[in-house]
PDB file of N, CA and C in Angstrom:
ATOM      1  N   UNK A   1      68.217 119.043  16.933  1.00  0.00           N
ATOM      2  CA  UNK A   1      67.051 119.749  17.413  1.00  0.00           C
ATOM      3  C   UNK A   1      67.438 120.682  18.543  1.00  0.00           C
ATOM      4  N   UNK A   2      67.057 121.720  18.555  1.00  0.00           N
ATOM      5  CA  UNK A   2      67.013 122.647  19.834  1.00  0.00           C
ATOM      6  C   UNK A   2      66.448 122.185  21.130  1.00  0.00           C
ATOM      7  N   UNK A   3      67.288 122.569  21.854  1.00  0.00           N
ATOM      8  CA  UNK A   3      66.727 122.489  23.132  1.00  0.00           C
ATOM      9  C   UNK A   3      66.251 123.317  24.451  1.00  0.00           C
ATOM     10  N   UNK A   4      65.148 123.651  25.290  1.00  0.00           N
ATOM     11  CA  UNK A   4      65.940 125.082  25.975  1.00  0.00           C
ATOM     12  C   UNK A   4      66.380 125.208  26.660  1.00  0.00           C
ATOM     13  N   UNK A   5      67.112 126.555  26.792  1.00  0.00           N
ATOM     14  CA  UNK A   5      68.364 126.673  27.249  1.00  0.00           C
ATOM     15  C   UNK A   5      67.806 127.056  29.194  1.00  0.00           C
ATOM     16  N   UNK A   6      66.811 127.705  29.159  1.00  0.00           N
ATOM     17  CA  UNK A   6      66.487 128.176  30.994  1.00  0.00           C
ATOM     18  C   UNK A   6      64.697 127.920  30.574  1.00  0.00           C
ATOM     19  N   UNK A   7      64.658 127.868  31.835  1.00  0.00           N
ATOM     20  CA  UNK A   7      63.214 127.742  32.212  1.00  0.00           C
ATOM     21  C   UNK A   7      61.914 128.695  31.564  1.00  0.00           C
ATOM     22  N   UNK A   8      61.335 128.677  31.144  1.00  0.00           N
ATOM     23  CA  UNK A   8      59.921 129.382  30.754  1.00  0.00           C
ATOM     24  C   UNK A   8      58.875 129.989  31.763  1.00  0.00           C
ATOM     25  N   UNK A   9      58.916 131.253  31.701  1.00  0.00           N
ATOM     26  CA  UNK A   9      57.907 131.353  33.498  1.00  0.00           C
ATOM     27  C   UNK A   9      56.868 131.361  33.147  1.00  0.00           C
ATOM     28  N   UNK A  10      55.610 131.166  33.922  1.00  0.00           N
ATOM     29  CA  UNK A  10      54.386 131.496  33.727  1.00  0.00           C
ATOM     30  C   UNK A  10      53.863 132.465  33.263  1.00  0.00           C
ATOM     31  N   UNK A  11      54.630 133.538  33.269  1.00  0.00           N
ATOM     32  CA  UNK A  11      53.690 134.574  32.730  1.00  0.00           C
ATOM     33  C   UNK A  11      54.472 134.943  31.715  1.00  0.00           C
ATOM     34  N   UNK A  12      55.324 134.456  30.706  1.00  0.00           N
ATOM     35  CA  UNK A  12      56.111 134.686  29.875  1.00  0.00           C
ATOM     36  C   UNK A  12      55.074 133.318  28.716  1.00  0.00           C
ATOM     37  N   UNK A  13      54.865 132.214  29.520  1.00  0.00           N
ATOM     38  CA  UNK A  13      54.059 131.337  28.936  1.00  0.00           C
ATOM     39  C   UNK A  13      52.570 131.900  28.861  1.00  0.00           C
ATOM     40  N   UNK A  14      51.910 132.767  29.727  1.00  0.00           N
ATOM     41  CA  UNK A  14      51.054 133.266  29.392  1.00  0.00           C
ATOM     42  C   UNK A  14      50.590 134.007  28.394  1.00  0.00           C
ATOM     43  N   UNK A  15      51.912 134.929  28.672  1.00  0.00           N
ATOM     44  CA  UNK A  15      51.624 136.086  27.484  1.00  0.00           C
ATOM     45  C   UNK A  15      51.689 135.737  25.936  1.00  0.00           C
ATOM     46  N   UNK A  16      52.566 134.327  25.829  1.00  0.00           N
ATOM     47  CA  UNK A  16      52.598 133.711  24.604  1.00  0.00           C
ATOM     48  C   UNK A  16      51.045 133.348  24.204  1.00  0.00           C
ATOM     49  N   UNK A  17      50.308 132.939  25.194  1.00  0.00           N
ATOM     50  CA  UNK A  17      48.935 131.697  25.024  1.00  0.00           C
ATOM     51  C   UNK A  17      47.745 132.773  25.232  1.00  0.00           C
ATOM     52  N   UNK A  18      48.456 134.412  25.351  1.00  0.00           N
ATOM     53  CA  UNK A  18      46.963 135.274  25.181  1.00  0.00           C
ATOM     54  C   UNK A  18      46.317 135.528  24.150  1.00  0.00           C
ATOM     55  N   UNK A  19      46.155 134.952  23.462  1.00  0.00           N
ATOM     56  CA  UNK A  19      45.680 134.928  21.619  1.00  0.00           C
ATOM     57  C   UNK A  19      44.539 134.131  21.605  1.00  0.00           C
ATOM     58  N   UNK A  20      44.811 132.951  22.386  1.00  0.00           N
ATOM     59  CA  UNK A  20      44.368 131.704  22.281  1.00  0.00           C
ATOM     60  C   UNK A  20      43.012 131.251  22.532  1.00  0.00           C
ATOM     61  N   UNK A  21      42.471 132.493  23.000  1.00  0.00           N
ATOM     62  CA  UNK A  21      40.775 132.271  23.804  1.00  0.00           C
ATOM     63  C   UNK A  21      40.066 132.116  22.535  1.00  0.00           C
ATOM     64  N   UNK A  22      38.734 131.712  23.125  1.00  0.00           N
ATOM     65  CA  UNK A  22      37.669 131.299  21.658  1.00  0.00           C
ATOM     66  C   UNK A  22      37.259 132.594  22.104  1.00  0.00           C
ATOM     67  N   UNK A  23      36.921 132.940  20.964  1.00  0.00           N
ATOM     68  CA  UNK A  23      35.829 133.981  20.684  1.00  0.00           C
ATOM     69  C   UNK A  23      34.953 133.854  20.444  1.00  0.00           C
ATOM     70  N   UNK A  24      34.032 134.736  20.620  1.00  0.00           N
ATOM     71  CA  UNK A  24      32.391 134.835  20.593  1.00  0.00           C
ATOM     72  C   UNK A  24      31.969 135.033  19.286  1.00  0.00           C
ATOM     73  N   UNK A  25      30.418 134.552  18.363  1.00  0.00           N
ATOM     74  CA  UNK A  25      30.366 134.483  17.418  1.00  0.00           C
ATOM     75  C   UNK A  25      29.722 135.855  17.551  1.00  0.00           C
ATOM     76  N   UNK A  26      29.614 136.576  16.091  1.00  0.00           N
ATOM     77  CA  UNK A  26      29.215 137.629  16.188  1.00  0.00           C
ATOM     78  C   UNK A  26      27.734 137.634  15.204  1.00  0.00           C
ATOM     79  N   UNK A  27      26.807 138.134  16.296  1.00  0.00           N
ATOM     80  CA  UNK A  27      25.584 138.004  15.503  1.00  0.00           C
ATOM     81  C   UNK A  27      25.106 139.454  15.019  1.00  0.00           C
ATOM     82  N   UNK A  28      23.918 139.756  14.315  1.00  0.00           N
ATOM     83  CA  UNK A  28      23.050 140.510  14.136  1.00  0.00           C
ATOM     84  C   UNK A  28      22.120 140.243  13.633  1.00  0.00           C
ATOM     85  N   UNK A  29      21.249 141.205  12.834  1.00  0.00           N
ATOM     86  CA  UNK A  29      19.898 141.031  12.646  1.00  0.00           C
ATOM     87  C   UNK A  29      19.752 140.846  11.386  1.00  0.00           C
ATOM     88  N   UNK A  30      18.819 140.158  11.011  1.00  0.00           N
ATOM     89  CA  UNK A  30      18.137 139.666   9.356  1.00  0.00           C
ATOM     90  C   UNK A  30      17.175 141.079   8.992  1.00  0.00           C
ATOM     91  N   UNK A  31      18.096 141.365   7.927  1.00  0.00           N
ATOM     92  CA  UNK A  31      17.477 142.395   7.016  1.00  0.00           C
ATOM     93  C   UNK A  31      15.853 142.048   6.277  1.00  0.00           C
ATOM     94  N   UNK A  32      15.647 141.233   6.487  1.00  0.00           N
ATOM     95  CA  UNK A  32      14.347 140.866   5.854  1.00  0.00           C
ATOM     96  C   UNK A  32      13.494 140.115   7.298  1.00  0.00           C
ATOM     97  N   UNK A  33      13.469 139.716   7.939  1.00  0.00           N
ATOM     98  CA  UNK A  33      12.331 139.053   9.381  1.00  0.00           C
ATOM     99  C   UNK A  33      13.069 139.850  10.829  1.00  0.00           C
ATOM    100  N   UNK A  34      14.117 140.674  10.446  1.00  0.00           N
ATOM    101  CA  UNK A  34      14.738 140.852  12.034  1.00  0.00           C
ATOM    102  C   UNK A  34      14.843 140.286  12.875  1.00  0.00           C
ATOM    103  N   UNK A  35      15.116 138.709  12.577  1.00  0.00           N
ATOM    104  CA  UNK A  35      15.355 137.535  13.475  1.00  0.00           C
ATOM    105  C   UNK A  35      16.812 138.020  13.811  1.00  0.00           C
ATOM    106  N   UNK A  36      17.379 137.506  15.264  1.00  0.00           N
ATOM    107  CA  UNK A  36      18.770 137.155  15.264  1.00  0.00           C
ATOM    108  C   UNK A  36      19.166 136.030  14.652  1.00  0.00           C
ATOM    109  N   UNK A  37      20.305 136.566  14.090  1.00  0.00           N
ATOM    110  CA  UNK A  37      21.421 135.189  13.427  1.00  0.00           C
ATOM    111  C   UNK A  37      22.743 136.153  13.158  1.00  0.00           C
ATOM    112  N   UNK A  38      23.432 134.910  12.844  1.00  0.00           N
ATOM    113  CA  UNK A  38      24.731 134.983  12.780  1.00  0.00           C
ATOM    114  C   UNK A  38      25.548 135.686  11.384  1.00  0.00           C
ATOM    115  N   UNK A  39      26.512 136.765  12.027  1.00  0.00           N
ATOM    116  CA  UNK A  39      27.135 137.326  10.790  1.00  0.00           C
ATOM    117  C   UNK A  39      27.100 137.013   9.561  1.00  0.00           C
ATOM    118  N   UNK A  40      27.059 137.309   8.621  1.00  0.00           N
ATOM    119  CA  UNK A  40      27.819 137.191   7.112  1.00  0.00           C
ATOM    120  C   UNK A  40      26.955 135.440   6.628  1.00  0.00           C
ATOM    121  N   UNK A  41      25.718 134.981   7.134  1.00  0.00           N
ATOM    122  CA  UNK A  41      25.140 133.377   6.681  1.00  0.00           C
ATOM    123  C   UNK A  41      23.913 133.378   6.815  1.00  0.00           C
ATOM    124  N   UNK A  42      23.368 132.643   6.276  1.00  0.00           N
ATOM    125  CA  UNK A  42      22.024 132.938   5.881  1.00  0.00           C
ATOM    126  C   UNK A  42      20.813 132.615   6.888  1.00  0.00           C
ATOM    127  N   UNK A  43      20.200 133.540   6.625  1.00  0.00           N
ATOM    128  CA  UNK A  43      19.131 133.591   8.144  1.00  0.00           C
ATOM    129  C   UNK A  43      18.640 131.895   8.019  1.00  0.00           C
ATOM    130  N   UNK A  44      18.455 131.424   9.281  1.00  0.00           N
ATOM    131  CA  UNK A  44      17.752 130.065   9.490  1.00  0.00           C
ATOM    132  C   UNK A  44      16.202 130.316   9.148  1.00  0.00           C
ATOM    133  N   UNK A  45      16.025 131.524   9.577  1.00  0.00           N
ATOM    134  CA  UNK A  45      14.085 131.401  10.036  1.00  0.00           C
ATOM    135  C   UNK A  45      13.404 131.432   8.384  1.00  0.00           C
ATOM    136  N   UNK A  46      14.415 132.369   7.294  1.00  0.00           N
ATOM    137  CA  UNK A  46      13.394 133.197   6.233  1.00  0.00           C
ATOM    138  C   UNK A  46      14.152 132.700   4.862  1.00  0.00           C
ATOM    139  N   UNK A  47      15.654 132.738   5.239  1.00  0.00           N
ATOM    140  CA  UNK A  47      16.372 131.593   4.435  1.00  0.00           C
ATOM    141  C   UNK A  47      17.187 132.934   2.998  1.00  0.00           C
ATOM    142  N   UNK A  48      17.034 134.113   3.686  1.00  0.00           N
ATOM    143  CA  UNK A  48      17.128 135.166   3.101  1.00  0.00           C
ATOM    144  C   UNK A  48      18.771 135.580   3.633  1.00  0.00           C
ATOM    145  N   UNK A  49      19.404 136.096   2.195  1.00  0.00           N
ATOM    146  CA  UNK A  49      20.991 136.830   3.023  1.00  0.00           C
ATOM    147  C   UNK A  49      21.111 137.825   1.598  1.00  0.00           C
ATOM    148  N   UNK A  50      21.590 139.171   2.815  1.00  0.00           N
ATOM    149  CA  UNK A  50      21.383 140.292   1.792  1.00  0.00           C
ATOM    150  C   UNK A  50      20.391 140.726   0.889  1.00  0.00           C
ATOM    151  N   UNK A  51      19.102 140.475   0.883  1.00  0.00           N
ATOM    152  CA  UNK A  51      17.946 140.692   0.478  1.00  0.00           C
ATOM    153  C   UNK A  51      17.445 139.645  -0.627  1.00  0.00           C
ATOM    154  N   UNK A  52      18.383 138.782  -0.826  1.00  0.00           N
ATOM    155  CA  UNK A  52      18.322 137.299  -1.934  1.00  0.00           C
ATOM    156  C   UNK A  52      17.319 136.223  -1.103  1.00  0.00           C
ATOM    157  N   UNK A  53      16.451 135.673  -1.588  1.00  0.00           N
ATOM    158  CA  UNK A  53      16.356 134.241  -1.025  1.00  0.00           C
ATOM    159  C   UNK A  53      17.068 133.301  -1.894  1.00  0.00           C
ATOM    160  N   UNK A  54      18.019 132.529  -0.512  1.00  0.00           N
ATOM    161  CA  UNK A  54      18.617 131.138  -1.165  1.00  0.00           C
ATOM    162  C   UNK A  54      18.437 130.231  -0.757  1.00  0.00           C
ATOM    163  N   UNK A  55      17.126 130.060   0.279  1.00  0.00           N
ATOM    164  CA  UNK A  55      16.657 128.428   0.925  1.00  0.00           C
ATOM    165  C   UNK A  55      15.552 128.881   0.957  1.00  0.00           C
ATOM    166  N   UNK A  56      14.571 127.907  -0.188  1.00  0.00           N
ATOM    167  CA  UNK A  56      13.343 128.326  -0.010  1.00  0.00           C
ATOM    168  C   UNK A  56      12.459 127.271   1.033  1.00  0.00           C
ATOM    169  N   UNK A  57      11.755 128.177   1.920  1.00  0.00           N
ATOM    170  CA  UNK A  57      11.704 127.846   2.918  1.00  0.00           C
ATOM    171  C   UNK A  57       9.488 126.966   2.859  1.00  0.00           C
ATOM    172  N   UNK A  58       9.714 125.927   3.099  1.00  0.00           N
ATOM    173  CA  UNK A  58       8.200 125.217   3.119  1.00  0.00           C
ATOM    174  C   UNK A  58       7.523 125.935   3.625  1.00  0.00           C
ATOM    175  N   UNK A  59       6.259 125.999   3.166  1.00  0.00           N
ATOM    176  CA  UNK A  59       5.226 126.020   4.465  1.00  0.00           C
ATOM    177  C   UNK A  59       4.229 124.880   4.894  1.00  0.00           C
ATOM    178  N   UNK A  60       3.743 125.284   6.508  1.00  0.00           N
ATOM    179  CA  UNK A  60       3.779 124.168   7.110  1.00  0.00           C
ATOM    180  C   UNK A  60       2.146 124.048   7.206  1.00  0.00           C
TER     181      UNK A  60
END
């Protein structure tokens, strides 16, 4: 197995671990209620994605 050979500096270890952040989800708007929700999945409120309904949604 390898071993290393000199020390690792901090900002050499940093620059390796700058990738590493979470990212933010990316939302927009429902083409059919203009609710916010989340990219590319199906609206929670109307149950609609891309002008399809695929959760038909009760009423109350």
């Amino acid at each position: 197995m390898g071993n290393p050979k000199h020390k690792v500096t901090k900002s050499k270890q940093g620059a390796r671990r700058s990738h590493h952040t979470v990212q933010s989800l990316s939302s927009g708007k429902c083409g059919n209620c203009s609710a916010v929700k989340q990219s590319h999945t199906v609206c929670p409120v109307c149950g609609y994605y891309d002008k399809k309904e695929y959760i038909k949604q009760k009423d109350l």
